[in-house]
Protein backbone atom coordinates (compact mmCIF):
# COMPACT_ATOMS: atom_id res chain seq x y z
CA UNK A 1 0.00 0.00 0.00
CA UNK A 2 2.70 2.11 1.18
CA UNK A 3 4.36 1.88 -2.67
CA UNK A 4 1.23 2.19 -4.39
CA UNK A 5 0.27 5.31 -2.07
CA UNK A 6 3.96 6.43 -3.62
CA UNK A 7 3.31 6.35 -7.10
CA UNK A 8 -0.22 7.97 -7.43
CA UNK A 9 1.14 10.51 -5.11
CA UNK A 10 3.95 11.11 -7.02
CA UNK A 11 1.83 10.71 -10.35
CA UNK A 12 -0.02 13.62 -8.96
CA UNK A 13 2.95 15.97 -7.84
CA UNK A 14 4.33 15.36 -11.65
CA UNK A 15 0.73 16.40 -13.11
CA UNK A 16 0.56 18.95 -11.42
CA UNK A 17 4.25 20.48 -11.84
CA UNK A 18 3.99 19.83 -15.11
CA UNK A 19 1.38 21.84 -15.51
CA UNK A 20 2.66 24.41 -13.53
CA UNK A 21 5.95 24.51 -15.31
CA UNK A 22 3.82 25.25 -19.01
CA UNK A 23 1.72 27.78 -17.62
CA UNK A 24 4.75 29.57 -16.16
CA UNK A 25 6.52 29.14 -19.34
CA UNK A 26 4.11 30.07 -21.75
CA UNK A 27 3.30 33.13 -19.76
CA UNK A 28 6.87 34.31 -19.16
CA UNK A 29 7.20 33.57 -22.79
CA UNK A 30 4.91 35.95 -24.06
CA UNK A 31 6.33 38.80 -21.53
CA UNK A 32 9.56 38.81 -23.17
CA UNK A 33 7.98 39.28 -26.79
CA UNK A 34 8.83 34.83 -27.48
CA UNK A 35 6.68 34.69 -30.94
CA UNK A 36 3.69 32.63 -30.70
CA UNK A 37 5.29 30.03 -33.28
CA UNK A 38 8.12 29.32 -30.95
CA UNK A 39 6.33 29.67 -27.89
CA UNK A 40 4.24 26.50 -29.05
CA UNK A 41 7.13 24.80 -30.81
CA UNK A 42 9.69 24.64 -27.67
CA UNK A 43 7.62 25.95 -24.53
CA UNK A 44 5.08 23.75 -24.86
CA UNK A 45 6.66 21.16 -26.56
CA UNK A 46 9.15 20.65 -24.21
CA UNK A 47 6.78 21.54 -20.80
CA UNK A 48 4.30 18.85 -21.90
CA UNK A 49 7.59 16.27 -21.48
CA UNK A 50 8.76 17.35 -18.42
CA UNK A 51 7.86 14.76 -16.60
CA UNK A 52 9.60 11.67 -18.88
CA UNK A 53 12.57 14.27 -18.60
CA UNK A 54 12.79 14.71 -14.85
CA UNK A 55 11.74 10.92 -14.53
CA UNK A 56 14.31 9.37 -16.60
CA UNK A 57 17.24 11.48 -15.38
CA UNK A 58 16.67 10.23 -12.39
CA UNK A 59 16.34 7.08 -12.90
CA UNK A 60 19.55 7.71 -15.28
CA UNK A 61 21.81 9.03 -12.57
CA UNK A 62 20.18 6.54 -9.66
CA UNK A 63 20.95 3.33 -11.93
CA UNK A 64 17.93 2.51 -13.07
CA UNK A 65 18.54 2.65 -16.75
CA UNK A 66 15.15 0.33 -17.71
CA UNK A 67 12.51 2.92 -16.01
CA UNK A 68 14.62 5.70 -17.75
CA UNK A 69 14.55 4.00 -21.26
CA UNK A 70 11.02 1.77 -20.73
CA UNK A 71 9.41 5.76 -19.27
CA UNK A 72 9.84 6.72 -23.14
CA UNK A 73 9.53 4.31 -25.25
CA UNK A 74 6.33 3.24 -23.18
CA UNK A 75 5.28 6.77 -23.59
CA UNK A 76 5.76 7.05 -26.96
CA UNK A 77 3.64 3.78 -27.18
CA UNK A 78 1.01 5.45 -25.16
CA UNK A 79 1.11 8.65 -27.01
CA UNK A 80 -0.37 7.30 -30.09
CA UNK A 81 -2.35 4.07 -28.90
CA UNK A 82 -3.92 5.71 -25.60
CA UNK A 83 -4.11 9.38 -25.93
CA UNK A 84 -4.90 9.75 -30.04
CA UNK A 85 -7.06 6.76 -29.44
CA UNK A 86 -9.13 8.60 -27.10
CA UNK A 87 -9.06 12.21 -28.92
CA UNK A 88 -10.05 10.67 -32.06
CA UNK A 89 -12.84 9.17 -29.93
CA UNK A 90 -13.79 12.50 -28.89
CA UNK A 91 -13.13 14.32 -32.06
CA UNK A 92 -12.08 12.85 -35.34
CA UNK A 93 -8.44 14.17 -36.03
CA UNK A 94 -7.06 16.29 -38.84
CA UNK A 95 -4.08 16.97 -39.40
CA UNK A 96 -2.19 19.69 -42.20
CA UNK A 97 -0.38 17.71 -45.00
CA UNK A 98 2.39 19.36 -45.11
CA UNK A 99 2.99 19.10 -41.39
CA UNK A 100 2.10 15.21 -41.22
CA UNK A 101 5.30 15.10 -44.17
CA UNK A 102 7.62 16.57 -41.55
CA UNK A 103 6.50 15.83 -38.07
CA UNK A 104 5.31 12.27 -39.00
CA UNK A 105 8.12 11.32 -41.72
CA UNK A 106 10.75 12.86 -38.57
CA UNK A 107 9.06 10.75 -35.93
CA UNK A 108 9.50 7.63 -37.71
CA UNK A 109 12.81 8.39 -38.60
CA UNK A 110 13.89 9.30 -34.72
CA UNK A 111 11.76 5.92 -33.87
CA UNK A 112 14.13 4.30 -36.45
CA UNK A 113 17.15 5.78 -35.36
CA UNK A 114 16.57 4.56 -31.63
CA UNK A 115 16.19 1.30 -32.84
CA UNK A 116 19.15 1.24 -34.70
CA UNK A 117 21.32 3.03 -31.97
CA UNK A 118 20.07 0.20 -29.34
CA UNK A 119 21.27 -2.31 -31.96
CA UNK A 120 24.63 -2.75 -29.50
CA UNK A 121 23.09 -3.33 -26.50
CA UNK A 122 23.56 0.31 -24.73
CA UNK A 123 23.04 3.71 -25.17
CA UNK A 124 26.06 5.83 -24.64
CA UNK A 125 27.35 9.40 -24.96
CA UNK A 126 28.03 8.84 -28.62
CA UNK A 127 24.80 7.93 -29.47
CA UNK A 128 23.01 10.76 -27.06
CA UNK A 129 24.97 13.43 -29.23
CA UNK A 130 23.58 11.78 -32.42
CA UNK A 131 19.86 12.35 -30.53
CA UNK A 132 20.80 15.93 -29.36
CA UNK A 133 22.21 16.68 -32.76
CA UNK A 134 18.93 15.40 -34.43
CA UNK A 135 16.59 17.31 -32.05
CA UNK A 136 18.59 20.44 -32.11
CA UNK A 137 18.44 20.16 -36.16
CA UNK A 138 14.58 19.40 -36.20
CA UNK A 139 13.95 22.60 -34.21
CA UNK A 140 15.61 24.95 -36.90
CA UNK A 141 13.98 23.24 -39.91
CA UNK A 142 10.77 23.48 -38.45
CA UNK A 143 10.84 27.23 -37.17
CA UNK A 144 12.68 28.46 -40.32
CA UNK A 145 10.42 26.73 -42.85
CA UNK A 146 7.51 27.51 -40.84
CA UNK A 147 8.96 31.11 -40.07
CA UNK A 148 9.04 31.75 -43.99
CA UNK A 149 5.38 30.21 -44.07
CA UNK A 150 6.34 27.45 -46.51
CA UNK A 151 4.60 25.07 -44.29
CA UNK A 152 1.57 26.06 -42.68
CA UNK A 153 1.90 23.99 -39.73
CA UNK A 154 3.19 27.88 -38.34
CA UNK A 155 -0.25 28.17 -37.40
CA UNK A 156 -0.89 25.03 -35.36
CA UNK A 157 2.75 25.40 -33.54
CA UNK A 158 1.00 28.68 -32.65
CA UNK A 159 -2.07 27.35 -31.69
CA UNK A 160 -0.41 25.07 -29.29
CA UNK A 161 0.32 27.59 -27.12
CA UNK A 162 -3.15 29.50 -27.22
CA UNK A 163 -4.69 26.10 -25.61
CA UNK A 164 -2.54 26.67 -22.20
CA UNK A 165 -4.77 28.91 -20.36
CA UNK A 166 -5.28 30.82 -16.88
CA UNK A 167 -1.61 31.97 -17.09
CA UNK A 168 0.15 33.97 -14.32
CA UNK A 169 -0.10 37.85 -14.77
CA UNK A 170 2.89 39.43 -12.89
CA UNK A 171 6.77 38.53 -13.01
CA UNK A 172 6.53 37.49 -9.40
CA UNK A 173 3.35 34.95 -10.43
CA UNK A 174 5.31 33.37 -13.11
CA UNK A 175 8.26 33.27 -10.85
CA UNK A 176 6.48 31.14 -8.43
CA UNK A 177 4.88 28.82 -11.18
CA UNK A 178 8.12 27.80 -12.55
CA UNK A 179 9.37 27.40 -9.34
CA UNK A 180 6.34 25.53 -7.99
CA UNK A 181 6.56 23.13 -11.01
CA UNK A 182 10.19 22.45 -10.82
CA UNK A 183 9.72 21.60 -7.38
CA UNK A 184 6.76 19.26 -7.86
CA UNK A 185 8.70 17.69 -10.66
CA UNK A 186 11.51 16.44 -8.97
CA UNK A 187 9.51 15.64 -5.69
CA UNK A 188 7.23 13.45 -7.88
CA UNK A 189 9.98 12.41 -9.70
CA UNK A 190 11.29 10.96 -6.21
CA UNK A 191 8.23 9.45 -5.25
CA UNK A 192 7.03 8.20 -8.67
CA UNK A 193 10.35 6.02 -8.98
CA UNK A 194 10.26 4.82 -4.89
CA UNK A 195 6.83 3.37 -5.60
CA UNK A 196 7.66 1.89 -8.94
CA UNK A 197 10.42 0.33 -8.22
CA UNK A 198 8.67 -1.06 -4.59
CA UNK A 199 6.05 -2.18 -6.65
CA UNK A 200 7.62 -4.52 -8.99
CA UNK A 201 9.71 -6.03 -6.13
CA UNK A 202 6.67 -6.75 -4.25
CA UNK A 203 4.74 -8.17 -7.46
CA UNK A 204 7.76 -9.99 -8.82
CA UNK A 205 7.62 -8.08 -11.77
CA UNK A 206 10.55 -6.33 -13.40
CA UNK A 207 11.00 -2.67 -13.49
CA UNK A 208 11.01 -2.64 -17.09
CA UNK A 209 7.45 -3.39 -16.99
CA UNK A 210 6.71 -1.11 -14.83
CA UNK A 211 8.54 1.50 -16.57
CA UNK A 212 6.87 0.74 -19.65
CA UNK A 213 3.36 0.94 -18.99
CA UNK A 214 2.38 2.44 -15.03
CA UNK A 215 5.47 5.34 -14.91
CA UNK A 216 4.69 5.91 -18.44
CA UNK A 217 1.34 6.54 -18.44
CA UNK A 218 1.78 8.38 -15.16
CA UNK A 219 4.62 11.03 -16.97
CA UNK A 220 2.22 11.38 -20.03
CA UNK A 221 -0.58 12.66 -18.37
CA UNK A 222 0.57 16.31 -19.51
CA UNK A 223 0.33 15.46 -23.02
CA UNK A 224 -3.03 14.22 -22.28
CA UNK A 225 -4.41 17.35 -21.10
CA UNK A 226 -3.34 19.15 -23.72
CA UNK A 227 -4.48 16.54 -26.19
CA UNK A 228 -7.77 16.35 -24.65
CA UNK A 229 -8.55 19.85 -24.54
CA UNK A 230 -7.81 20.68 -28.03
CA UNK A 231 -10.20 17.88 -29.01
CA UNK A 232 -12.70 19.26 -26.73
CA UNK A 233 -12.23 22.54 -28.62
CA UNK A 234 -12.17 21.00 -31.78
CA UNK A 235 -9.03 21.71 -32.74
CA UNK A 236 -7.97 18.30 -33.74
CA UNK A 237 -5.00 19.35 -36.12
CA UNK A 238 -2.78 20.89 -32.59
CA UNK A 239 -3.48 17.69 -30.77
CA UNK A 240 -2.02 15.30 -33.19
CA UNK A 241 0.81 17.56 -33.41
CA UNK A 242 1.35 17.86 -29.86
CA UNK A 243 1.79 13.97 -29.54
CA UNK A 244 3.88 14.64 -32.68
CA UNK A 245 6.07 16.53 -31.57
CA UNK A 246 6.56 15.18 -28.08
CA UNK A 247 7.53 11.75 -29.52
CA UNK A 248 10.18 13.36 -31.39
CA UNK A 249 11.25 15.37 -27.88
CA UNK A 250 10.96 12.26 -25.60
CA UNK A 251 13.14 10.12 -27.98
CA UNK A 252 15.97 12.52 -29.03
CA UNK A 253 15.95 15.37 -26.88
CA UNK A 254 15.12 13.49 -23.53
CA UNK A 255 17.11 9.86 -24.46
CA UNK A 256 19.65 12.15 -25.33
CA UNK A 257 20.44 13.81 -22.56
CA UNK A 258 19.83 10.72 -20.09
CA UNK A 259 22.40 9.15 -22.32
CA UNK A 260 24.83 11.64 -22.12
CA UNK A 261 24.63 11.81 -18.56
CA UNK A 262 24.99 7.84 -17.55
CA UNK A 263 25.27 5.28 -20.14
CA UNK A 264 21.37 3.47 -20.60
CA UNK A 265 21.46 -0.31 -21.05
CA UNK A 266 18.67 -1.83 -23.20
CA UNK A 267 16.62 -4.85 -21.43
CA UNK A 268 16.02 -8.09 -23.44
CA UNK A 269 12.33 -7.22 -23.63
CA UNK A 270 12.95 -3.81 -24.81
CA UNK A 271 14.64 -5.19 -27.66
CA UNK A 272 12.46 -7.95 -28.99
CA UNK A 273 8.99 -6.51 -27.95
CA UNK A 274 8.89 -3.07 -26.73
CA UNK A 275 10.89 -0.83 -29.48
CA UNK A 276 8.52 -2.71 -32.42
CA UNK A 277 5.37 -2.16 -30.77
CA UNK A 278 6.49 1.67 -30.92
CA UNK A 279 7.74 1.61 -34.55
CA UNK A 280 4.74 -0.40 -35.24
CA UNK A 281 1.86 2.43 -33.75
CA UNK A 282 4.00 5.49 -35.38
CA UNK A 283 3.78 3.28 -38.77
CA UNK A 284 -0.31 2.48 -38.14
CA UNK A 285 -0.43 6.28 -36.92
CA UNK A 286 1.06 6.96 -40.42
CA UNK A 287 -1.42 4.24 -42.64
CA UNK A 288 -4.37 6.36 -41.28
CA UNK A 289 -3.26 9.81 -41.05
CA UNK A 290 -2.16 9.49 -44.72
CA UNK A 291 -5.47 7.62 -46.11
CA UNK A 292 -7.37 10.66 -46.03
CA UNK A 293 -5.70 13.34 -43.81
CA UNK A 294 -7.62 12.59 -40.70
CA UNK A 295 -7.96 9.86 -37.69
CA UNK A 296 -11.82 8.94 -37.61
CA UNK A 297 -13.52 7.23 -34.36
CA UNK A 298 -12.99 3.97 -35.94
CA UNK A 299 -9.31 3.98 -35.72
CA UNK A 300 -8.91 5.84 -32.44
CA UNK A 301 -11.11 2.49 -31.54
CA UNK A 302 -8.49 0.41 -33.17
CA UNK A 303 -5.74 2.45 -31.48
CA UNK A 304 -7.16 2.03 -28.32
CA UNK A 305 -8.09 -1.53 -28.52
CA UNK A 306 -4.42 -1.94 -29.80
CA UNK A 307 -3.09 -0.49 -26.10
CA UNK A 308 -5.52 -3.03 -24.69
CA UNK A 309 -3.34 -5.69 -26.39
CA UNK A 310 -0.30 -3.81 -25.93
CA UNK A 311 -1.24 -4.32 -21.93
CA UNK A 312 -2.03 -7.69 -21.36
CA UNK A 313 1.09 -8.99 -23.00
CA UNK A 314 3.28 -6.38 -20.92
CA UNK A 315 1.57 -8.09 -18.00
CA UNK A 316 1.51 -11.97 -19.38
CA UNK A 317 3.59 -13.47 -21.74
CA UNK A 318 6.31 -10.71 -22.48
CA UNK A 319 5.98 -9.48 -18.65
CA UNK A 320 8.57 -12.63 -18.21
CA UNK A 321 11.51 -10.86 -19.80
């Protein structure tokens, strides 16, 4: 009880951080003059995956290399299967051609590159510069083509940032939220990996499980929000690219720098199960998006039912490895 109390409670603390870390940073944003475009692109972008990046540093530097690697690619996993499942549920999703041809070709690429950089075994410092390096070079293709309007994605990067609401009005309120949010961040952080890692010991299940499904879920719940609300609102296109682009920040920007700060092993399950269920939703998330520019109810059903799967095997027959 005592781990399980842990987790939700740190589940909670990251929620909430998380959220207090965006509104912060969108707010402060927009006092210094940040353009709307970049605001969306990198603020949000990066505040909705705060919580896989405080999680898996930690678990990076405390030697726990299979929550810090299972905490993405489980959320990546979730990203499309859970969370555009249930939007598209909610909302049929659209999505901007000429976005889907960047943000979707660059997510299967990064997808493919992790697989291919876990080939050996490990991720080191060499590979976490290749990540950075990747990241760093998506960010200026996307804000100078969409800067120069040639894709007119601009517009939903922008939008991104008009669904994070109530923000902090003075300096000193934004001061406090980004402090506040930090601080709930690394206490959940804290608390989130105690339970986890208390939880598999006491059900004999291995923290790569765990990592992969309960911490993931838990660290995603930002991206949810977001997601949710812009289907609520009807504005479909920004919540497809907000999962998007956060699969493209949790693999290369947040791998990355767990990487480069402790070398990440890759478990046996990982390897054979894990990293092709990912490639394997991006590439379904592809099939659909491309048929006819949108995800209708019936495939957010599919995608949904496909976590469902995805679950019961993480807890049954590939919950051995």
């Amino acid at each position: 009880m005592l781990y399980a109390l842990s987790l939700l409670v740190g589940i909670s603390f990251l929620t909430l951080g998380g959220e207090a870390l965006i509104r912060g940073a969108v707010a402060g944003a927009r006092r210094m003059g940040v353009s709307p475009l970049l605001t969306g692109l990198v603020v949000v972008g990066f505040g909705t995956s705060a919580p896989e990046l405080v999680v898996s540093i930690d678990a990076a530097i405390n030697q726990q290399p299979d929550i810090a690697v299972g905490n993405i690619v489980g959320s990546n996993i979730g990203n499309i299967l859970l969370i555009l499942g249930l939007c598209a549920l909610i909302c049929p999703m659209t999505v901007q051609p000429q976005a889907l041809r960047r943000d979707g070709v660059f997510m299967v690429a990064a997808t493919v590159l992790f697989i291919g950089l876990a080939f050996g075994g490990a991720l080191g410092r060499l590979d976490a510069s290749i990540f950075l390096a990747g990241l760093i070079s998506y960010l200026i293709w996307a804000y100078l083509s969409e800067r120069q309007q040639i894709i007119p994605a601009a517009e939903m990067h922008a939008a991104e940032a008009d669904e994070v609401t109530a923000l902090p009005k003075t300096t000193i309120s934004i001061v406090m939220a980004l402090g506040l949010g930090l601080g709930l961040l690394i206490g959940g952080s804290q608390l989130l990996l105690y339970g986890a890692i208390g939880l598999a010991q006491a059900m004999g299940i291995s923290e790569a499980v765990i990592g992969l499904t309960i911490v993931a879920v838990g660290t995603s719940l930002p991206e949810m929000a977001v997601s949710v609300i812009a289907a609520l609102r009807r504005h479909a296109d920004v919540a497809v690219g907000n999962i998007l682009g956060s699969n493209i920040f949790n693999l290369l920007g947040i791998l990355g720098i767990s990487a480069f700060l402790q070398p990440l092993p890759i478990a046996d399950r990982v390897a054979a199960f894990d990293q092709w269920v990912m490639l394997g939703a991006a590439g379904v998330l592809m099939i659909f998006l491309y048929t006819s520019m949108r995800l209708s109810r019936l495939e957010g059903g599919l995608l949904l039912a496909g976590y469902g799967v995805y679950l019961t095997l993480s807890f049954s027959v590939i919950g051995a490895f």
